[in-house]
PDB file of N, CA and C in Angstrom:
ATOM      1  N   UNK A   1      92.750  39.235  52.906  1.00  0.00           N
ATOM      2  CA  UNK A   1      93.137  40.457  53.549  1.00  0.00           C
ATOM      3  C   UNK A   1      93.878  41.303  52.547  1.00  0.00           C
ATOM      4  N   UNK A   2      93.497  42.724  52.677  1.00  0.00           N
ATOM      5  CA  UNK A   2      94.425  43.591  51.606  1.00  0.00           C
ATOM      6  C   UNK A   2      94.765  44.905  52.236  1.00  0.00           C
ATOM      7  N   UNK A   3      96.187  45.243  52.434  1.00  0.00           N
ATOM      8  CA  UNK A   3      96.550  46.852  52.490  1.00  0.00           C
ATOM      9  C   UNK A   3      96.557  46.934  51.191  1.00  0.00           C
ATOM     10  N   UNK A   4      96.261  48.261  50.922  1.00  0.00           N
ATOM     11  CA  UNK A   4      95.927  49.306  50.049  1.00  0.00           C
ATOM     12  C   UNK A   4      96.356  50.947  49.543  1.00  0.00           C
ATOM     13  N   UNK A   5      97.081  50.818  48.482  1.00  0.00           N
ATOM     14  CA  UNK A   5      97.658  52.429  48.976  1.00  0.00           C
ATOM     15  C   UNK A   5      96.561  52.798  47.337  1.00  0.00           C
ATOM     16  N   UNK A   6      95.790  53.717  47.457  1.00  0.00           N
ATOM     17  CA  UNK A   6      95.063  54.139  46.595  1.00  0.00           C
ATOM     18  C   UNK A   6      95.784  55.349  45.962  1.00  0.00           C
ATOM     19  N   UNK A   7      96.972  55.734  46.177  1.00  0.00           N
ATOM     20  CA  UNK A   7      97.710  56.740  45.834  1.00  0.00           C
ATOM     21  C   UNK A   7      97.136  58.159  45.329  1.00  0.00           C
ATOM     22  N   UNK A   8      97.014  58.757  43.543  1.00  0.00           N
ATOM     23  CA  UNK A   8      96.367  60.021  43.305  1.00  0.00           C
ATOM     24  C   UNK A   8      94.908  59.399  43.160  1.00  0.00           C
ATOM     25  N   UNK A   9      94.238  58.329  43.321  1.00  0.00           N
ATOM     26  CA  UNK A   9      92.660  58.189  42.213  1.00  0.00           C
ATOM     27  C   UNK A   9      91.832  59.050  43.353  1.00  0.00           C
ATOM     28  N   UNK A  10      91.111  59.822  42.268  1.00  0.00           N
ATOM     29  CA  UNK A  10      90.358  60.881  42.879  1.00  0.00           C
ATOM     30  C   UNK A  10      89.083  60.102  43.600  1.00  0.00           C
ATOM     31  N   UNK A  11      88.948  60.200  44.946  1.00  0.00           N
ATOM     32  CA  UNK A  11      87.460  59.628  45.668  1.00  0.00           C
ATOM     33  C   UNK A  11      87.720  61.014  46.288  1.00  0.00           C
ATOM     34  N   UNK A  12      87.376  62.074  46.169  1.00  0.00           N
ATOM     35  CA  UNK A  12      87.216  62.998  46.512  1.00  0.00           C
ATOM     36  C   UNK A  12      85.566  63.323  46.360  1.00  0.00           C
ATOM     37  N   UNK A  13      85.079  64.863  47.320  1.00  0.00           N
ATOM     38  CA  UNK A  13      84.145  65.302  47.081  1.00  0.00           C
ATOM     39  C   UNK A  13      84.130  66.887  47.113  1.00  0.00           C
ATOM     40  N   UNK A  14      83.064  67.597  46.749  1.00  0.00           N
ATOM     41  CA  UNK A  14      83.078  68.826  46.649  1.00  0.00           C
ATOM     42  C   UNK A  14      81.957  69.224  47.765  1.00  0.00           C
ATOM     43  N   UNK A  15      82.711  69.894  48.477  1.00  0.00           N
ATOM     44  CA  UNK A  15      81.887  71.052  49.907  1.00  0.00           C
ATOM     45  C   UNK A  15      81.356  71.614  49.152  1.00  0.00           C
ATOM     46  N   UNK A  16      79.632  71.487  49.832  1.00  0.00           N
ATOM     47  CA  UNK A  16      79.090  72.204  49.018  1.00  0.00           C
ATOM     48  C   UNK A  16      78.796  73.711  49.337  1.00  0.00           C
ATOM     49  N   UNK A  17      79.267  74.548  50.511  1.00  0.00           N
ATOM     50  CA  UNK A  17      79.734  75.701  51.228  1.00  0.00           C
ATOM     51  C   UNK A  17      80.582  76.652  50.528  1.00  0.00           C
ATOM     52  N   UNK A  18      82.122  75.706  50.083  1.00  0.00           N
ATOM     53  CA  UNK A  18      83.250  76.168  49.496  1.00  0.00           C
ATOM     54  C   UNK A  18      83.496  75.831  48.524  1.00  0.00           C
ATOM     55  N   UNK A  19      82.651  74.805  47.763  1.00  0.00           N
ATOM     56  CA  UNK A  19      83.518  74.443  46.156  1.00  0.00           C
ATOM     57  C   UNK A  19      84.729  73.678  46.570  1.00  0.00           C
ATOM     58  N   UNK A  20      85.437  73.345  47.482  1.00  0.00           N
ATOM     59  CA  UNK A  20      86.500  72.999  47.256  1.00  0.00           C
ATOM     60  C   UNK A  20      86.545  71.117  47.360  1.00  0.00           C
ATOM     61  N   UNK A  21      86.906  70.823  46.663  1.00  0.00           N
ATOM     62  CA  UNK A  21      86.957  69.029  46.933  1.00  0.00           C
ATOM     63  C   UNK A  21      88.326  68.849  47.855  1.00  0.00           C
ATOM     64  N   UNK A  22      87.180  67.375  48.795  1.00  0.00           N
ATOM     65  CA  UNK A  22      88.095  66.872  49.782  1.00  0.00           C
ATOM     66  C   UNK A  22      87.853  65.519  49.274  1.00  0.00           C
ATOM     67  N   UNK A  23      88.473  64.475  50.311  1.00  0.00           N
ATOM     68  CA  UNK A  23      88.776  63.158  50.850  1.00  0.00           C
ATOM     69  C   UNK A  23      88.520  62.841  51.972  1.00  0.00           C
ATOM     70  N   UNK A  24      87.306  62.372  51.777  1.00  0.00           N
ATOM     71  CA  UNK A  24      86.720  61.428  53.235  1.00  0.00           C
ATOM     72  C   UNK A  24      87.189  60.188  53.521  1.00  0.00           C
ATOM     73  N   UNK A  25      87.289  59.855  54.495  1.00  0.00           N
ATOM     74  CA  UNK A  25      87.539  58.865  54.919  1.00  0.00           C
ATOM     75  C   UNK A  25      86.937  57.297  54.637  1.00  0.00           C
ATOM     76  N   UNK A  26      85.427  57.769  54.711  1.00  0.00           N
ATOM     77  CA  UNK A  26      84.651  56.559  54.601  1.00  0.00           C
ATOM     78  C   UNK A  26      84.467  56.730  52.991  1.00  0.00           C
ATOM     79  N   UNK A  27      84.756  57.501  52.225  1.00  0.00           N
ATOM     80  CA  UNK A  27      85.199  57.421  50.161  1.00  0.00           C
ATOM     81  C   UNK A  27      86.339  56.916  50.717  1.00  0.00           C
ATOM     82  N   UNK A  28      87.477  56.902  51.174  1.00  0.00           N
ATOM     83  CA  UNK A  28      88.760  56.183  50.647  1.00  0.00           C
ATOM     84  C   UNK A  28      88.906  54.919  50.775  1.00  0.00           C
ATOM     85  N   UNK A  29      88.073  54.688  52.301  1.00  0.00           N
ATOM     86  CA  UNK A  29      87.668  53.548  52.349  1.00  0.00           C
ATOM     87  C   UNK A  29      87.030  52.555  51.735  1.00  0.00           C
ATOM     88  N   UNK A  30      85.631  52.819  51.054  1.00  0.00           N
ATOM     89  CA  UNK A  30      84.769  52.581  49.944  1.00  0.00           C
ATOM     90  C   UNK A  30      85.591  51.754  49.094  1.00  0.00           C
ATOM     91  N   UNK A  31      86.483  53.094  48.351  1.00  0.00           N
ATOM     92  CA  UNK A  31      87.284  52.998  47.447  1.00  0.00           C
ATOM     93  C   UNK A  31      87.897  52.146  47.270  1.00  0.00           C
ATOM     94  N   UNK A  32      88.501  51.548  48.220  1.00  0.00           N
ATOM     95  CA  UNK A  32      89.756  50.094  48.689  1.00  0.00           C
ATOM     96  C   UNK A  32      88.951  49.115  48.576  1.00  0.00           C
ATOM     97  N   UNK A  33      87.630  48.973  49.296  1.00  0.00           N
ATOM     98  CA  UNK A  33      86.766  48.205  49.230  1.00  0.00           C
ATOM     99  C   UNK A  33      86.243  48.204  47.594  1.00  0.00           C
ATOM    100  N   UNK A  34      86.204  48.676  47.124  1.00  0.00           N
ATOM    101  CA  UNK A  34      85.411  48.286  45.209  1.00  0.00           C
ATOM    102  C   UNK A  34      87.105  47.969  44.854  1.00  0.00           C
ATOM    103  N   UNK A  35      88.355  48.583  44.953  1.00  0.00           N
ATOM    104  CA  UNK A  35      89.242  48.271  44.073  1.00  0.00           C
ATOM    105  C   UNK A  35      89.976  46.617  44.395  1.00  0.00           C
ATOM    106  N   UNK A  36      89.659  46.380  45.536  1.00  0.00           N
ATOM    107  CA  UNK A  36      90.132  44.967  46.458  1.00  0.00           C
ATOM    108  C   UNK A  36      89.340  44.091  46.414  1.00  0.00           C
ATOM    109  N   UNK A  37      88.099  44.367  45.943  1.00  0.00           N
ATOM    110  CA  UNK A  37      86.895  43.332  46.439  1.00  0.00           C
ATOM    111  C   UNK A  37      85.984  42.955  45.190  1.00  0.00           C
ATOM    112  N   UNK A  38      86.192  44.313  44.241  1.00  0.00           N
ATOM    113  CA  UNK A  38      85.351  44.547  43.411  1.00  0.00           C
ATOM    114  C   UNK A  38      83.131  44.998  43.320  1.00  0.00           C
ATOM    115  N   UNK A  39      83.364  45.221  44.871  1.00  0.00           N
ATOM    116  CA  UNK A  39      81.703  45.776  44.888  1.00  0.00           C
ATOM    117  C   UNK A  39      81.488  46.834  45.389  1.00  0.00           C
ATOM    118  N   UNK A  40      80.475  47.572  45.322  1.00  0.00           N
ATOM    119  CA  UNK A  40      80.209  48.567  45.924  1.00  0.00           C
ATOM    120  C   UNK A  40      79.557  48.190  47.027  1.00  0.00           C
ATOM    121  N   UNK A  41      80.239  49.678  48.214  1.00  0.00           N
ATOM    122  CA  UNK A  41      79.526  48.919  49.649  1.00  0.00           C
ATOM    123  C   UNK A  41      78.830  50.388  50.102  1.00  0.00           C
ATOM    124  N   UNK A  42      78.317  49.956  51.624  1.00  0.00           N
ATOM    125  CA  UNK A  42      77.726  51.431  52.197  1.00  0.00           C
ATOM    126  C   UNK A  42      77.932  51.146  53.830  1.00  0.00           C
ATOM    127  N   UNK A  43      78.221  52.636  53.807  1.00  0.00           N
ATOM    128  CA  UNK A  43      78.743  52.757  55.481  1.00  0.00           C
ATOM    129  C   UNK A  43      77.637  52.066  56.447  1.00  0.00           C
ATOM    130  N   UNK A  44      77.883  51.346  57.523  1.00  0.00           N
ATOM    131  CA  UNK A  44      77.100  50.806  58.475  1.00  0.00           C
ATOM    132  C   UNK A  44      77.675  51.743  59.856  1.00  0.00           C
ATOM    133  N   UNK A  45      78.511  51.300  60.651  1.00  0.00           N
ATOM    134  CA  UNK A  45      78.976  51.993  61.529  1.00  0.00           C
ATOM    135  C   UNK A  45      80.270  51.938  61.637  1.00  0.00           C
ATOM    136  N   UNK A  46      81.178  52.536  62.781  1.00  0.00           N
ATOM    137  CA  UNK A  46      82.380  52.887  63.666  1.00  0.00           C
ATOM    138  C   UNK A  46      82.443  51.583  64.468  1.00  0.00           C
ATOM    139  N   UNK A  47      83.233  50.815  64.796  1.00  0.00           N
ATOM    140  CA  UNK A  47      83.295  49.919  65.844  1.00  0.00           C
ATOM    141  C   UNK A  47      84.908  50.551  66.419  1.00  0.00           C
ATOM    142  N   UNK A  48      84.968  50.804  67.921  1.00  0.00           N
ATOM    143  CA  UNK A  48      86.000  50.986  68.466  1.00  0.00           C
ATOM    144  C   UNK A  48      86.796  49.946  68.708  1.00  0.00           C
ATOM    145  N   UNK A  49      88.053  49.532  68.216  1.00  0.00           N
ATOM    146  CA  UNK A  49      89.029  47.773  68.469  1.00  0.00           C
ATOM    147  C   UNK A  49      89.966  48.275  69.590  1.00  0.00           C
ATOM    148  N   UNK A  50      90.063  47.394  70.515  1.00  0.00           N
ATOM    149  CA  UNK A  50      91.273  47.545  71.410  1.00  0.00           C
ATOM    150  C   UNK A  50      91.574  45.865  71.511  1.00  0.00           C
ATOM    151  N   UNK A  51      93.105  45.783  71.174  1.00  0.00           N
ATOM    152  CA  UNK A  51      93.032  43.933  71.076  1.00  0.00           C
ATOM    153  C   UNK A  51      94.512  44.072  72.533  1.00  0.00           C
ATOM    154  N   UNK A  52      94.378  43.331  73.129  1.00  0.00           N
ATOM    155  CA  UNK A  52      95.328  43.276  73.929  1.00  0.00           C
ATOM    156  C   UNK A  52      95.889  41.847  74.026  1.00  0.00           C
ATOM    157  N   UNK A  53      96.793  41.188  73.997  1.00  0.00           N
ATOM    158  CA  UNK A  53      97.715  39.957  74.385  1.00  0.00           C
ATOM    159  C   UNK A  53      98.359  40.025  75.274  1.00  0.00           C
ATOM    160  N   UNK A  54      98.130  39.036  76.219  1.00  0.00           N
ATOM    161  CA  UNK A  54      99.346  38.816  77.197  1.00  0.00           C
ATOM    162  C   UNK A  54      99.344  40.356  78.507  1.00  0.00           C
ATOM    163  N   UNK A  55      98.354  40.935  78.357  1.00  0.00           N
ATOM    164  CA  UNK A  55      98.484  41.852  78.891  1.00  0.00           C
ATOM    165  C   UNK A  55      99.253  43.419  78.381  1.00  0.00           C
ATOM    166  N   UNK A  56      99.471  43.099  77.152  1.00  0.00           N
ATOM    167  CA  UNK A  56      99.786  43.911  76.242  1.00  0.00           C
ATOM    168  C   UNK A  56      99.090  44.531  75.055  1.00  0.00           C
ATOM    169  N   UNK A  57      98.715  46.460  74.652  1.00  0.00           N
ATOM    170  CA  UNK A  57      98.192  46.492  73.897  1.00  0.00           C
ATOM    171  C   UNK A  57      98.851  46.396  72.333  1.00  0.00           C
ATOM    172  N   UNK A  58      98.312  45.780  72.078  1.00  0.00           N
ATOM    173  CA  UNK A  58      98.750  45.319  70.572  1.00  0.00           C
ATOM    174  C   UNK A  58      98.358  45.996  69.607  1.00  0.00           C
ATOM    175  N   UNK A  59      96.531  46.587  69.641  1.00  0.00           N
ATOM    176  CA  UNK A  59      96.004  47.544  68.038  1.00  0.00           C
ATOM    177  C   UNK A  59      94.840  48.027  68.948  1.00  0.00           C
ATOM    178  N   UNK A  60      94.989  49.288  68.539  1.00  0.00           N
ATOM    179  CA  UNK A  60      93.653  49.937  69.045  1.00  0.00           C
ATOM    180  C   UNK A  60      93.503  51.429  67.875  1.00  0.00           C
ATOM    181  N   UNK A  61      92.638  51.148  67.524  1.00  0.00           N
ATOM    182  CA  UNK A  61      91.834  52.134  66.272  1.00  0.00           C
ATOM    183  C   UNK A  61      90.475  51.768  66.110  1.00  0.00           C
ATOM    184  N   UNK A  62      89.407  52.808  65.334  1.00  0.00           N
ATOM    185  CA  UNK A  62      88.198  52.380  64.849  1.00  0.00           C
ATOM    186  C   UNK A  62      87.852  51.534  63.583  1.00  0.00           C
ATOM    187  N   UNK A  63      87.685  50.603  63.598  1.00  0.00           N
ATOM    188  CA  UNK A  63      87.013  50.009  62.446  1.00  0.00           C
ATOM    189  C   UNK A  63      85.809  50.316  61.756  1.00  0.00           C
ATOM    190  N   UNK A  64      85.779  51.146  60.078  1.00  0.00           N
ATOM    191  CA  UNK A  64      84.764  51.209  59.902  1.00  0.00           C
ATOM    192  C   UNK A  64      83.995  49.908  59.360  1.00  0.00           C
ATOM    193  N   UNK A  65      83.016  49.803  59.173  1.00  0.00           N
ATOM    194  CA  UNK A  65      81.904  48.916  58.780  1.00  0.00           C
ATOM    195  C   UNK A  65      81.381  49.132  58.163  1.00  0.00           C
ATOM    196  N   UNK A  66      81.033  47.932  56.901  1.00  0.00           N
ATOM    197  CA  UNK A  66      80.108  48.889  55.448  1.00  0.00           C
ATOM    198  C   UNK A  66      79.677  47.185  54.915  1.00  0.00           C
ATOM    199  N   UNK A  67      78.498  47.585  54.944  1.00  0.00           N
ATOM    200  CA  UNK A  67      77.645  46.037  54.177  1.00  0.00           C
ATOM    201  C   UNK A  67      77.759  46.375  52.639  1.00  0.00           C
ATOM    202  N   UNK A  68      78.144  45.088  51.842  1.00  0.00           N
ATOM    203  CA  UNK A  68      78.330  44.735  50.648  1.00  0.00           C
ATOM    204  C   UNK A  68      77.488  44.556  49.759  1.00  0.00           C
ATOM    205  N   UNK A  69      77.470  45.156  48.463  1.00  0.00           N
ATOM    206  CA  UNK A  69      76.618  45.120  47.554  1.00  0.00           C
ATOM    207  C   UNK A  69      76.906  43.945  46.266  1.00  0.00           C
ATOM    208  N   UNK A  70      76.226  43.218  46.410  1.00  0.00           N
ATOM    209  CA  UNK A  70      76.185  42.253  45.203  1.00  0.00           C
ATOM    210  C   UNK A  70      77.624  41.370  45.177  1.00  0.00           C
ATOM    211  N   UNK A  71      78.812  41.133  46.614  1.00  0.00           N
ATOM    212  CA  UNK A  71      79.627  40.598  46.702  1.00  0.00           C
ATOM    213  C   UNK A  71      78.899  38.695  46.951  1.00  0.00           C
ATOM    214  N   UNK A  72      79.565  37.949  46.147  1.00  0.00           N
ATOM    215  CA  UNK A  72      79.336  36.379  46.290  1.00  0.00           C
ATOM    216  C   UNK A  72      79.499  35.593  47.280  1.00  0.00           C
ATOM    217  N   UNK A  73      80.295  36.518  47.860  1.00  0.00           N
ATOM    218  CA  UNK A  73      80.455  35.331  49.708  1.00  0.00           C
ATOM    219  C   UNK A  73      80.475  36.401  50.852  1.00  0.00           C
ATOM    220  N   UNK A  74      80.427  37.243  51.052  1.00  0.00           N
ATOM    221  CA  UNK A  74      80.428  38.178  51.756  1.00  0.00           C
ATOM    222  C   UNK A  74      79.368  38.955  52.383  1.00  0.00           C
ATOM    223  N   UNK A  75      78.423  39.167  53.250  1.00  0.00           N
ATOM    224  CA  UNK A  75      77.989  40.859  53.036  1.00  0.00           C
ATOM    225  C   UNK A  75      78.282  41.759  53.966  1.00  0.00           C
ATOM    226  N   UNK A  76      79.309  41.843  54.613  1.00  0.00           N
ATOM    227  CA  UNK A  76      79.911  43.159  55.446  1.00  0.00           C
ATOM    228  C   UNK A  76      81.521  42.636  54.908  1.00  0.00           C
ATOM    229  N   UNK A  77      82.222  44.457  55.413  1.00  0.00           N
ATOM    230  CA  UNK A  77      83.601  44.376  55.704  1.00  0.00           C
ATOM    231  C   UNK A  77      84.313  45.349  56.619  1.00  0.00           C
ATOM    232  N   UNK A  78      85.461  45.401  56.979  1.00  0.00           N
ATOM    233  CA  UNK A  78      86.202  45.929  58.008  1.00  0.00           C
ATOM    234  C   UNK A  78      87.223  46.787  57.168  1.00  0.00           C
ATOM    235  N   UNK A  79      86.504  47.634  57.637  1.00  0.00           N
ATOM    236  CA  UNK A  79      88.433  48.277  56.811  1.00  0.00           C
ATOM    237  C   UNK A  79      88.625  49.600  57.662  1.00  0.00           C
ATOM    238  N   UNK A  80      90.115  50.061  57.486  1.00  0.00           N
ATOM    239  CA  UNK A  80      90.770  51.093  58.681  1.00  0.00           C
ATOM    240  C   UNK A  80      92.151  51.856  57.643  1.00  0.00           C
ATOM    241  N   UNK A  81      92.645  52.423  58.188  1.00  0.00           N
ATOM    242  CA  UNK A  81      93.188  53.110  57.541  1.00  0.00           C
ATOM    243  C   UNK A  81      94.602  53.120  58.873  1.00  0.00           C
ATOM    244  N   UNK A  82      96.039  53.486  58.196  1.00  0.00           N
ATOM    245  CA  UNK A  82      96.739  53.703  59.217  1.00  0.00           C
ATOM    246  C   UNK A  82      98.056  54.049  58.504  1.00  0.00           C
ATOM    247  N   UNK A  83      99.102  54.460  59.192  1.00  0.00           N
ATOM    248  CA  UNK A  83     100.666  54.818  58.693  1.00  0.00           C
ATOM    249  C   UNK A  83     100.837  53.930  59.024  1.00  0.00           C
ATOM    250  N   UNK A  84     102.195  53.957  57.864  1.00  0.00           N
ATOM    251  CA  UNK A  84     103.189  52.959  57.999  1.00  0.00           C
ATOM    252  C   UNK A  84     104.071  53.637  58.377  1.00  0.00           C
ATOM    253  N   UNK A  85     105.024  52.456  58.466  1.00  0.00           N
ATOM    254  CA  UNK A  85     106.471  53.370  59.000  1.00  0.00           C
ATOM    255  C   UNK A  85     107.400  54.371  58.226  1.00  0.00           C
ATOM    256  N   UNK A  86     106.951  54.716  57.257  1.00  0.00           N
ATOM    257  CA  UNK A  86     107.275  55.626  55.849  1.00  0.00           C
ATOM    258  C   UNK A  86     106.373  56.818  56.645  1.00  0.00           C
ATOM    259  N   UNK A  87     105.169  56.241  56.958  1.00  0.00           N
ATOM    260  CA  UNK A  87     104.597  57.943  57.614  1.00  0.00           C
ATOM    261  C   UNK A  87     103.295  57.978  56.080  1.00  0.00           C
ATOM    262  N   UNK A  88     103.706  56.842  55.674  1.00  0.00           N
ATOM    263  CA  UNK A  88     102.794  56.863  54.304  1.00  0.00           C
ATOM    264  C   UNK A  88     101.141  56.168  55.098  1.00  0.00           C
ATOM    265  N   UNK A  89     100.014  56.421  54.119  1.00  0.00           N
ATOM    266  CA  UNK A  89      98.486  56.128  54.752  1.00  0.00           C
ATOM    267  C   UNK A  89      98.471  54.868  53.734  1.00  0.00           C
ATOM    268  N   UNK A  90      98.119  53.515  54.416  1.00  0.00           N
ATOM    269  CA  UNK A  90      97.861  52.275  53.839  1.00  0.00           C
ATOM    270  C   UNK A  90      95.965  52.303  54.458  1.00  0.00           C
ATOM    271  N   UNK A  91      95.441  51.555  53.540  1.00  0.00           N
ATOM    272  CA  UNK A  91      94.169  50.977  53.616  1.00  0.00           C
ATOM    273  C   UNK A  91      94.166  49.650  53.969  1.00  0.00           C
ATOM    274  N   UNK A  92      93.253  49.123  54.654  1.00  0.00           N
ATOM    275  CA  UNK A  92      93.009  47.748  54.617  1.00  0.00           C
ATOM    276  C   UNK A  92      91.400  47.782  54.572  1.00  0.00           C
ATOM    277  N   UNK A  93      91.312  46.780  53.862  1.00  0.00           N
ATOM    278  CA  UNK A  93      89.542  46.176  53.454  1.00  0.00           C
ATOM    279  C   UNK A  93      89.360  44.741  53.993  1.00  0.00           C
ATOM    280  N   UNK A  94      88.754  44.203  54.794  1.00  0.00           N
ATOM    281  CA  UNK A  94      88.678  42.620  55.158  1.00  0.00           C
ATOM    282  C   UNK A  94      87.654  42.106  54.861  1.00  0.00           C
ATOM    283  N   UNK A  95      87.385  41.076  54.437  1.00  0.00           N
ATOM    284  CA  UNK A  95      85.600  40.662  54.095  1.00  0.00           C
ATOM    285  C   UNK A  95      85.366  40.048  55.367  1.00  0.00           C
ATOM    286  N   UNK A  96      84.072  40.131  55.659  1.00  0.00           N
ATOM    287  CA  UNK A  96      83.734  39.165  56.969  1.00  0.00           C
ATOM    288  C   UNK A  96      83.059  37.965  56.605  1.00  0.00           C
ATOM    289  N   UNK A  97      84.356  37.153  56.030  1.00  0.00           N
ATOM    290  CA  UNK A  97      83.880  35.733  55.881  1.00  0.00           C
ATOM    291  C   UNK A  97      84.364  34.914  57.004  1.00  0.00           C
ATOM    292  N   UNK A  98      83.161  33.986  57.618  1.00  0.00           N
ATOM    293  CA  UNK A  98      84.481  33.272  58.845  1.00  0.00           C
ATOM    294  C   UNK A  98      85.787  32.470  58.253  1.00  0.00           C
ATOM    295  N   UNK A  99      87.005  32.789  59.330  1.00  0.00           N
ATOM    296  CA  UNK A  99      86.358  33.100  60.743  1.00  0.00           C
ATOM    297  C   UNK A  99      86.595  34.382  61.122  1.00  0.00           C
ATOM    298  N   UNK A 100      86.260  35.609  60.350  1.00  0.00           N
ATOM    299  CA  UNK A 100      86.067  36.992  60.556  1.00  0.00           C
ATOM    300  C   UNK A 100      84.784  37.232  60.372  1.00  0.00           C
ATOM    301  N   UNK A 101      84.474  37.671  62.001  1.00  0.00           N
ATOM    302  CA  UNK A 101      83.172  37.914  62.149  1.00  0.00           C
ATOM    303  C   UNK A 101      82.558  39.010  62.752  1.00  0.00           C
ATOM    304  N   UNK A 102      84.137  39.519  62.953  1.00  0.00           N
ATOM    305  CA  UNK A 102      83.593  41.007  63.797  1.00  0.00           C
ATOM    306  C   UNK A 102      84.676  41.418  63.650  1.00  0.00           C
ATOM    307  N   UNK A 103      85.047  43.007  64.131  1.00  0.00           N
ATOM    308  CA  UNK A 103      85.790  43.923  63.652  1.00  0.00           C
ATOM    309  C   UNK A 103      87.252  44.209  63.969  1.00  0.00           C
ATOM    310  N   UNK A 104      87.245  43.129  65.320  1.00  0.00           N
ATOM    311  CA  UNK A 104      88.312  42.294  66.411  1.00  0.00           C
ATOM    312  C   UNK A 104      88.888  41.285  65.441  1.00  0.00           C
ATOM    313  N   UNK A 105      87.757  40.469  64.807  1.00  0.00           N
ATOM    314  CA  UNK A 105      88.336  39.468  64.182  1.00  0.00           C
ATOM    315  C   UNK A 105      89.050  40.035  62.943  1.00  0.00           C
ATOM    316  N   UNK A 106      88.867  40.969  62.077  1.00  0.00           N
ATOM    317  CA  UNK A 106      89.259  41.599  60.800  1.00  0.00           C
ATOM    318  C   UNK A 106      90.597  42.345  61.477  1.00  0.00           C
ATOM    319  N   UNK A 107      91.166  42.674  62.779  1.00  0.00           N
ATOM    320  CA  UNK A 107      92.458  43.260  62.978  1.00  0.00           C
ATOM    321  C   UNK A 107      93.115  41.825  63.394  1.00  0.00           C
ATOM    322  N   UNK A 108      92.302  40.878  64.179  1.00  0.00           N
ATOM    323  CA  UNK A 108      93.688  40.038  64.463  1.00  0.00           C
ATOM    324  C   UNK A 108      94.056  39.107  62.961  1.00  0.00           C
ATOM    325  N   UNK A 109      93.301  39.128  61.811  1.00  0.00           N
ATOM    326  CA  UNK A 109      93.436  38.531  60.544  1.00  0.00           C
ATOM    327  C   UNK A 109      94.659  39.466  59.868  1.00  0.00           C
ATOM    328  N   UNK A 110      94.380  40.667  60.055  1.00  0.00           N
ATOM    329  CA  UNK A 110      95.525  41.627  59.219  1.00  0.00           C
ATOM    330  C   UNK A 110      96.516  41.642  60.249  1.00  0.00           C
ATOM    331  N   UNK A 111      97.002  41.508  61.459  1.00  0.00           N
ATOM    332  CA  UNK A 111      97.796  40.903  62.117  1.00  0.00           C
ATOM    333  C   UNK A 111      98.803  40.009  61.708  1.00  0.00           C
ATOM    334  N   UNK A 112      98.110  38.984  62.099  1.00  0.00           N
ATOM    335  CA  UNK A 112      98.931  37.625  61.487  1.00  0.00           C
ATOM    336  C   UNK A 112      99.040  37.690  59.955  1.00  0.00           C
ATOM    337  N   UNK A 113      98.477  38.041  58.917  1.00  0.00           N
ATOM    338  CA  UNK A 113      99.367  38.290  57.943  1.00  0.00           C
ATOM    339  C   UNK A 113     100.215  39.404  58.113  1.00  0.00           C
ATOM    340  N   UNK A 114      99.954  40.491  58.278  1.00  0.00           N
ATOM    341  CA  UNK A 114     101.484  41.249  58.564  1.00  0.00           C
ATOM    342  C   UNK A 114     102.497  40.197  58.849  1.00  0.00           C
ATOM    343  N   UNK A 115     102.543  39.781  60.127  1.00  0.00           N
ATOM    344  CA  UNK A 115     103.578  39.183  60.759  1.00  0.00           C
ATOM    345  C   UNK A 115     103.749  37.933  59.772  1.00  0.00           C
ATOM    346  N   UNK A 116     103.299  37.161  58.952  1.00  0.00           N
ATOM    347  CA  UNK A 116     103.304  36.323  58.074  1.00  0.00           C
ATOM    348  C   UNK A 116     104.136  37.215  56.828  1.00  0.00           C
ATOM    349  N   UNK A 117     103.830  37.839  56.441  1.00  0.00           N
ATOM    350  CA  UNK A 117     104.321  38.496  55.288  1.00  0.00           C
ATOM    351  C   UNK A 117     106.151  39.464  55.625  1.00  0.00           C
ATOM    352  N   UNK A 118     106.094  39.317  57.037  1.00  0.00           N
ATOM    353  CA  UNK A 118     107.343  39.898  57.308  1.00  0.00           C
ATOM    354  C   UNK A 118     108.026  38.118  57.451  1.00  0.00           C
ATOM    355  N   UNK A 119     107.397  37.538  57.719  1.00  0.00           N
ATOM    356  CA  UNK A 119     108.676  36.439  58.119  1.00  0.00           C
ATOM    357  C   UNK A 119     109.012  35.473  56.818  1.00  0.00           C
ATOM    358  N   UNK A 120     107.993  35.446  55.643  1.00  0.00           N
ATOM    359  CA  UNK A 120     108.222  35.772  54.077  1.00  0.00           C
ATOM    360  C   UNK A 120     109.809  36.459  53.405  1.00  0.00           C
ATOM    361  N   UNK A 121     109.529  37.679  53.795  1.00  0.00           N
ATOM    362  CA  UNK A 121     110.399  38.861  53.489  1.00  0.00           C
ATOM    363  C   UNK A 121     111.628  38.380  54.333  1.00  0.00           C
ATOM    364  N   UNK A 122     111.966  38.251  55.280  1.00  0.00           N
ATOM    365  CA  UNK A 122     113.214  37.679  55.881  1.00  0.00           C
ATOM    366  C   UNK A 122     113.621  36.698  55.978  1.00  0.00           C
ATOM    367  N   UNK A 123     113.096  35.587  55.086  1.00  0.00           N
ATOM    368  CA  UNK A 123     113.440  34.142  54.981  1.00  0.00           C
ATOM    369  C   UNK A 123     115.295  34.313  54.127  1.00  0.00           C
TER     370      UNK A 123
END
């Protein structure tokens, strides 16, 4: 599992209307995915996640989906984009190796490491 802050590297593109270069979503994404994973991938679809526990919602965002090019154990991944509590934009890229097998499974994996990596930090 990897958050990702891709900070200035340009994955930008140029409108071809206005000349002006932007930042897509599914390039920043990409992007996290070749710098985390090391392959190039390509968009598949949107999967909508709503994970609830206990009767509680816990994560609800879209997961994009992008099958893997020339990766060794892999060929899809999950990745999403979101603030942190800085208000700053983190990436995450997940491979769908089991037992991540769907796009449910790639948020409750970055889950439990979050919560793993905070109880790390406060030991």
């Amino acid at each position: 599992m990897s958050i990702k802050d891709i900070g200035d590297r340009d994955v930008s593109h140029v409108d071809p209307t206005s000349g002006n270069r932007f930042m897509t979503e599914i390039g920043k994404l990409r992007q996290t995915i070749l710098d985390v994973h090391g392959c190039n991938s390509s968009y598949v679809e949107s999967v909508v996640v709503r994970d609830i526990f206990q009767g509680q919602l816990v994560w609800e965002g879209d997961v994009k989906v992008f099958r893997l090019i020339d990766h060794p154990r892999a060929t899809l991944a999950y990745a999403w984009s979101y603030k942190d509590d800085e208000g700053k934009t983190r990436y995450v890229a997940i491979l769908g190796i089991p037992p991540v097998r769907t796009a449910l499974d790639a948020v409750r994996a970055c889950i439990v490491a979050q919560i793993q990596k905070q109880k790390r930090t406060h030991i």
